[in-house]
C-alpha atoms as a PDB file:
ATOM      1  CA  UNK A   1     194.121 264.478 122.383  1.00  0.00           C
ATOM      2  CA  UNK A   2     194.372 260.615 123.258  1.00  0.00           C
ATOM      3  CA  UNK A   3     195.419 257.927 121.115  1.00  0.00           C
ATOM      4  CA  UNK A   4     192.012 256.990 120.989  1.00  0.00           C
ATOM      5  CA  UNK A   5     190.728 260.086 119.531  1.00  0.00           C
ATOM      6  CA  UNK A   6     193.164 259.866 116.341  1.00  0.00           C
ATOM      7  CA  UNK A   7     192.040 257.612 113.756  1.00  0.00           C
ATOM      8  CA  UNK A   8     193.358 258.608 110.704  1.00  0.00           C
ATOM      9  CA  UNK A   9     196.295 261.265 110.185  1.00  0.00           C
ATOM     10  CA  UNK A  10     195.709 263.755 106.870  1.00  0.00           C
ATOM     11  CA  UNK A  11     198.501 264.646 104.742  1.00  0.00           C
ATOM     12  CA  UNK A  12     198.261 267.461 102.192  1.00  0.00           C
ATOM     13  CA  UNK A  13     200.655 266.724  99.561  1.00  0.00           C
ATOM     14  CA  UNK A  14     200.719 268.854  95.707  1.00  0.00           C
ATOM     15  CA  UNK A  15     199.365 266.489  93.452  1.00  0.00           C
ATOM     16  CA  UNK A  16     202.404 267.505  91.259  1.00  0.00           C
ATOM     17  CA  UNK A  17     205.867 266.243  91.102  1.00  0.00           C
ATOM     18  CA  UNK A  18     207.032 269.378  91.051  1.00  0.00           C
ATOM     19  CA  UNK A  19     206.280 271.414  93.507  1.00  0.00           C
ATOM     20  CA  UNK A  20     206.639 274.679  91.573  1.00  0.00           C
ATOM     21  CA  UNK A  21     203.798 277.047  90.874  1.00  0.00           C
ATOM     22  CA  UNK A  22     201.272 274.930  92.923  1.00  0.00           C
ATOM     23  CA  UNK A  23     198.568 276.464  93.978  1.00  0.00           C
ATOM     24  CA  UNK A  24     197.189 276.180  97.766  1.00  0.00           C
ATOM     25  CA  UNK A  25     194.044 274.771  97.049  1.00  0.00           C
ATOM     26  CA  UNK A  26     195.535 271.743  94.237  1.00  0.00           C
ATOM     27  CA  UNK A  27     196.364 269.429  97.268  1.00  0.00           C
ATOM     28  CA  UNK A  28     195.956 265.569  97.301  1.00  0.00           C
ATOM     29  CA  UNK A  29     194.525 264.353 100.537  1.00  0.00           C
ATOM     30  CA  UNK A  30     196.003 261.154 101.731  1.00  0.00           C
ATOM     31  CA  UNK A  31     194.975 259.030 104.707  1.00  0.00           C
ATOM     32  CA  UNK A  32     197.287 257.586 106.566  1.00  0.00           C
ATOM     33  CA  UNK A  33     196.339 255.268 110.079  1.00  0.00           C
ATOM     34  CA  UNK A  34     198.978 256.726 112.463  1.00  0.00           C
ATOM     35  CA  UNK A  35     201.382 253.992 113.795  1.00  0.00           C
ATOM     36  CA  UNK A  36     201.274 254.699 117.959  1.00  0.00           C
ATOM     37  CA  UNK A  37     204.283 253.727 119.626  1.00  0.00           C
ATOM     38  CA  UNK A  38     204.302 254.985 123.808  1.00  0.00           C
ATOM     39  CA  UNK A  39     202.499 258.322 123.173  1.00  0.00           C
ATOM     40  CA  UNK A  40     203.886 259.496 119.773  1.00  0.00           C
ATOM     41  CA  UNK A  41     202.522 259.391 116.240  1.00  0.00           C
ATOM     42  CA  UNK A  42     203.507 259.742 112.893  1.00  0.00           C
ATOM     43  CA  UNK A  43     202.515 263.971 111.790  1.00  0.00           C
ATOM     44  CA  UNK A  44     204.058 266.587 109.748  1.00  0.00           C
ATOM     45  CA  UNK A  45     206.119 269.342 110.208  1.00  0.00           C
ATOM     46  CA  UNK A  46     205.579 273.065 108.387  1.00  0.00           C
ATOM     47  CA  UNK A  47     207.774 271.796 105.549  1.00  0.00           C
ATOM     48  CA  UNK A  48     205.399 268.875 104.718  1.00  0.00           C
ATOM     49  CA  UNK A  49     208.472 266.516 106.004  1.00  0.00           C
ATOM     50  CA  UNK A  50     206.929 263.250 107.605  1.00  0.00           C
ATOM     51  CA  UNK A  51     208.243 263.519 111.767  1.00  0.00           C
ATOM     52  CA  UNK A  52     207.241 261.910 114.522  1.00  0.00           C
ATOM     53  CA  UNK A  53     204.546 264.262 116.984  1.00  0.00           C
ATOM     54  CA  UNK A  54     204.514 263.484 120.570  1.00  0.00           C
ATOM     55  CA  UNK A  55     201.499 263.244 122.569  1.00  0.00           C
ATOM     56  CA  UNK A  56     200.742 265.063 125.728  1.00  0.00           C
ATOM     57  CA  UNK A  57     198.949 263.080 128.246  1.00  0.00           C
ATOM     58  CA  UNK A  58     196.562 264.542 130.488  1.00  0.00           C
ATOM     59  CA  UNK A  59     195.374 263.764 133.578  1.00  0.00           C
ATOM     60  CA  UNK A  60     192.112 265.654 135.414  1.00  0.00           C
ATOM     61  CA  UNK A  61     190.711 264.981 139.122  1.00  0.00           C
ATOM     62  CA  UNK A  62     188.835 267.935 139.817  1.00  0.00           C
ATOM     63  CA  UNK A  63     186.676 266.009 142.660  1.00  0.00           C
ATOM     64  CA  UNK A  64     189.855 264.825 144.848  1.00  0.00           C
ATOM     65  CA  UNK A  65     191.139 267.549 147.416  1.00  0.00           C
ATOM     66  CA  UNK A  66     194.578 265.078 148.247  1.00  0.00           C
ATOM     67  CA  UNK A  67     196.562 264.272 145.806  1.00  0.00           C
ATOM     68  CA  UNK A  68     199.751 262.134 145.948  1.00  0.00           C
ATOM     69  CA  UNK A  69     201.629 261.360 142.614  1.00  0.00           C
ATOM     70  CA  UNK A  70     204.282 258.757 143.479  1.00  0.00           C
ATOM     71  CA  UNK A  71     205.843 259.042 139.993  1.00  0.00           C
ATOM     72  CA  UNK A  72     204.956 262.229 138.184  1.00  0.00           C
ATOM     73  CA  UNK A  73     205.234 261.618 133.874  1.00  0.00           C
ATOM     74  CA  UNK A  74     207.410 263.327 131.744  1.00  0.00           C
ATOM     75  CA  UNK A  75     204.933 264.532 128.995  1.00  0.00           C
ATOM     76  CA  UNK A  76     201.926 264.503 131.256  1.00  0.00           C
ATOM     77  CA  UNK A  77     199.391 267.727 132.162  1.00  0.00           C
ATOM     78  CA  UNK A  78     198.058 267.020 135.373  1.00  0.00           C
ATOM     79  CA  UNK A  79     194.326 269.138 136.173  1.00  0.00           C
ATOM     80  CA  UNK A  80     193.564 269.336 139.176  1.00  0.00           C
ATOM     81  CA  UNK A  81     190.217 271.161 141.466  1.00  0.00           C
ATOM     82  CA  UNK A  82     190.442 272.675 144.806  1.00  0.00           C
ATOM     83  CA  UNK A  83     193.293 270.493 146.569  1.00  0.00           C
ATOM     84  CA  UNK A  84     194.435 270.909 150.570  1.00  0.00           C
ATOM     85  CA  UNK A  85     197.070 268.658 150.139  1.00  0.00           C
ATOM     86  CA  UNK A  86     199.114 268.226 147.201  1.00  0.00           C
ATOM     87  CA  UNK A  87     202.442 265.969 147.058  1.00  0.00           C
ATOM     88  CA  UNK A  88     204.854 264.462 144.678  1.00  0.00           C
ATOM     89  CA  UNK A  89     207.389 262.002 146.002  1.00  0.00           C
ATOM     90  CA  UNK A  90     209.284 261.969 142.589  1.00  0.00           C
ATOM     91  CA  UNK A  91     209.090 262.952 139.080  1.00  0.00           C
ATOM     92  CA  UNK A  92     210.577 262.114 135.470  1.00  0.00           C
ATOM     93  CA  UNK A  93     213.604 263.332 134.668  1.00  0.00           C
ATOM     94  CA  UNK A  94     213.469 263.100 131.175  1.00  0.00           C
ATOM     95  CA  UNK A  95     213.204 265.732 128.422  1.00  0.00           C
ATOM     96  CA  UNK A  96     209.330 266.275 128.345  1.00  0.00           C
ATOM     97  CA  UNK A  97     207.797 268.809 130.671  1.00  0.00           C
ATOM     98  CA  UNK A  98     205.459 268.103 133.662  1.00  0.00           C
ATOM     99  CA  UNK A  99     202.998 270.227 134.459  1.00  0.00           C
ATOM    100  CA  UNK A 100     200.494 270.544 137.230  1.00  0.00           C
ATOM    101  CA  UNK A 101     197.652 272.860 137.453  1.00  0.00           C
ATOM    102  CA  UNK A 102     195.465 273.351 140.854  1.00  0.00           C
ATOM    103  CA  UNK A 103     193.433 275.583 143.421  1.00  0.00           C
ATOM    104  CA  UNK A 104     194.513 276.025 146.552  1.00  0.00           C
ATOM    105  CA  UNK A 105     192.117 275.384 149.491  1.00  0.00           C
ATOM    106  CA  UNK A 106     191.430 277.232 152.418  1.00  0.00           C
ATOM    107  CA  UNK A 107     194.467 275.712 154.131  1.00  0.00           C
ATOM    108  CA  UNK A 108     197.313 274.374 151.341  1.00  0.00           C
ATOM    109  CA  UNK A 109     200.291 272.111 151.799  1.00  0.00           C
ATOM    110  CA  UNK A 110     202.603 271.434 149.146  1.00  0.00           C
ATOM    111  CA  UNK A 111     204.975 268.945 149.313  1.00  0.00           C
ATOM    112  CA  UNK A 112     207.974 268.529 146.136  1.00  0.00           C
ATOM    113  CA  UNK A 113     210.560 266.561 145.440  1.00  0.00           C
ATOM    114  CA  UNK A 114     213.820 267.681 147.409  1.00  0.00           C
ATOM    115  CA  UNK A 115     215.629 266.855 143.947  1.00  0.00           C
ATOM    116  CA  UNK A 116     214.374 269.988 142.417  1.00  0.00           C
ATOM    117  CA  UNK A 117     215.967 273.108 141.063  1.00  0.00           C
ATOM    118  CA  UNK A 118     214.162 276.220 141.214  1.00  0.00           C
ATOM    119  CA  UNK A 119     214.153 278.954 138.963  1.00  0.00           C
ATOM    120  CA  UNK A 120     214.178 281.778 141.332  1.00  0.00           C
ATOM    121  CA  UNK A 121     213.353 280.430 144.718  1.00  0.00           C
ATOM    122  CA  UNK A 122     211.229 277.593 146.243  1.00  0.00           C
ATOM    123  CA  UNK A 123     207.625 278.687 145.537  1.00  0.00           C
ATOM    124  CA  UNK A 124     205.673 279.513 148.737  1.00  0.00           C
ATOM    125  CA  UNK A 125     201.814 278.359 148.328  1.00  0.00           C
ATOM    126  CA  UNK A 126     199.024 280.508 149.450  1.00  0.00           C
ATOM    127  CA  UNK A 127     195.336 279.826 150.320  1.00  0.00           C
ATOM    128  CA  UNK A 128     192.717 280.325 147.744  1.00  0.00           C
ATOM    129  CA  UNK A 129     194.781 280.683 144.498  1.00  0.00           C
ATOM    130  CA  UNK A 130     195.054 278.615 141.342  1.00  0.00           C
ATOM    131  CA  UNK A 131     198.972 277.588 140.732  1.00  0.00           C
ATOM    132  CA  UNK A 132     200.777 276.237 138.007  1.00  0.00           C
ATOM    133  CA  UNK A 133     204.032 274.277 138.474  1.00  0.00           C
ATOM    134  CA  UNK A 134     205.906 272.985 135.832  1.00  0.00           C
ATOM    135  CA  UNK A 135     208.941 270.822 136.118  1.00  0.00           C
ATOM    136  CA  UNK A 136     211.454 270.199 132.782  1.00  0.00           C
ATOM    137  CA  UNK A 137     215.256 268.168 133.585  1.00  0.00           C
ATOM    138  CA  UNK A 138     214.569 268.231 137.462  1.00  0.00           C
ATOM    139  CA  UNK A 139     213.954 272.080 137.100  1.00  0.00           C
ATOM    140  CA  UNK A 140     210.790 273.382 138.502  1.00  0.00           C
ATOM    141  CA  UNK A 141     209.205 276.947 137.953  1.00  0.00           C
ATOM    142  CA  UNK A 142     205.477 277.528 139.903  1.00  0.00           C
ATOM    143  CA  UNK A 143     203.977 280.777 140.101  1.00  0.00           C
ATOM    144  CA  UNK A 144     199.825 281.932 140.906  1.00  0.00           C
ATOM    145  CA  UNK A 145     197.908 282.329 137.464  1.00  0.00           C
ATOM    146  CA  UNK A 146     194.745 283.800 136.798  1.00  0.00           C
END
């Protein structure tokens, strides 16, 4: 979801004061125009508390088969096709996941940060397999899928 693909933000709210004995269905629906600020909005949590949601971003090249990310984003799902060269000079270190999805070619070089942490040990990229690396605090974990 993009910020351009939310227009309005429902709340369900018991059209009682008190919230006792309400049934599911005897809900007031309010419309509220989110209020965007970087890539959060205004939401709900399971309590019906008002909270701020944050956006992931999402980025797809499925026709490239290089790919260089000079800055990878904290809070950013990154879809990629068949690569034979993938690298990432650095990468967010703040508190919202990166994650990178791809296809290795026929021949595969993978090139990360030498800031990273692994969680078990530095992943070792194979021909003709579709990974998934995620990287939270400078902390990566990659592993095959599929």
């Amino acid at each position: 979801m993009t910020d351009t693909q939310v227009s309005q933000l429902v709340i369900n709210r018991p059209n009682k004061t008190q919230f006792e004995d309400v049934a599911p269905n005897k809900y007031e629906v309010w419309a509220v125009d989110p209020e965007f600020v970087g890539n959060k909005f205004l939401g709900t949590d399971d309590g019906g508390d008002i909270i701020e949601k944050t956006l992931r971003n999402t980025v797809t090249d499925t026709t490239s088969s290089t790919i260089t990310l000079d800055n990878a984003v904290a809070g950013t799902d990154y879809h990629y096709g068949t690569l034979t060269s993938l690298t990432v000079t650095a990468n967010d270190t703040s508190d919202n996941e990166i994650t990178i999805y791809f296809t290795a070619g026929s021949t595969i070089t993978v090139t990360l940060p030498n800031t990273l942490q692994y969680i078990g040990s530095a992943p070792v990229f194979e021909a003709n397999t579709t990974y998934a690396i995620s990287i939270l605090n400078n902390i990566c974990i990659a592993g095959a899928v599929g």
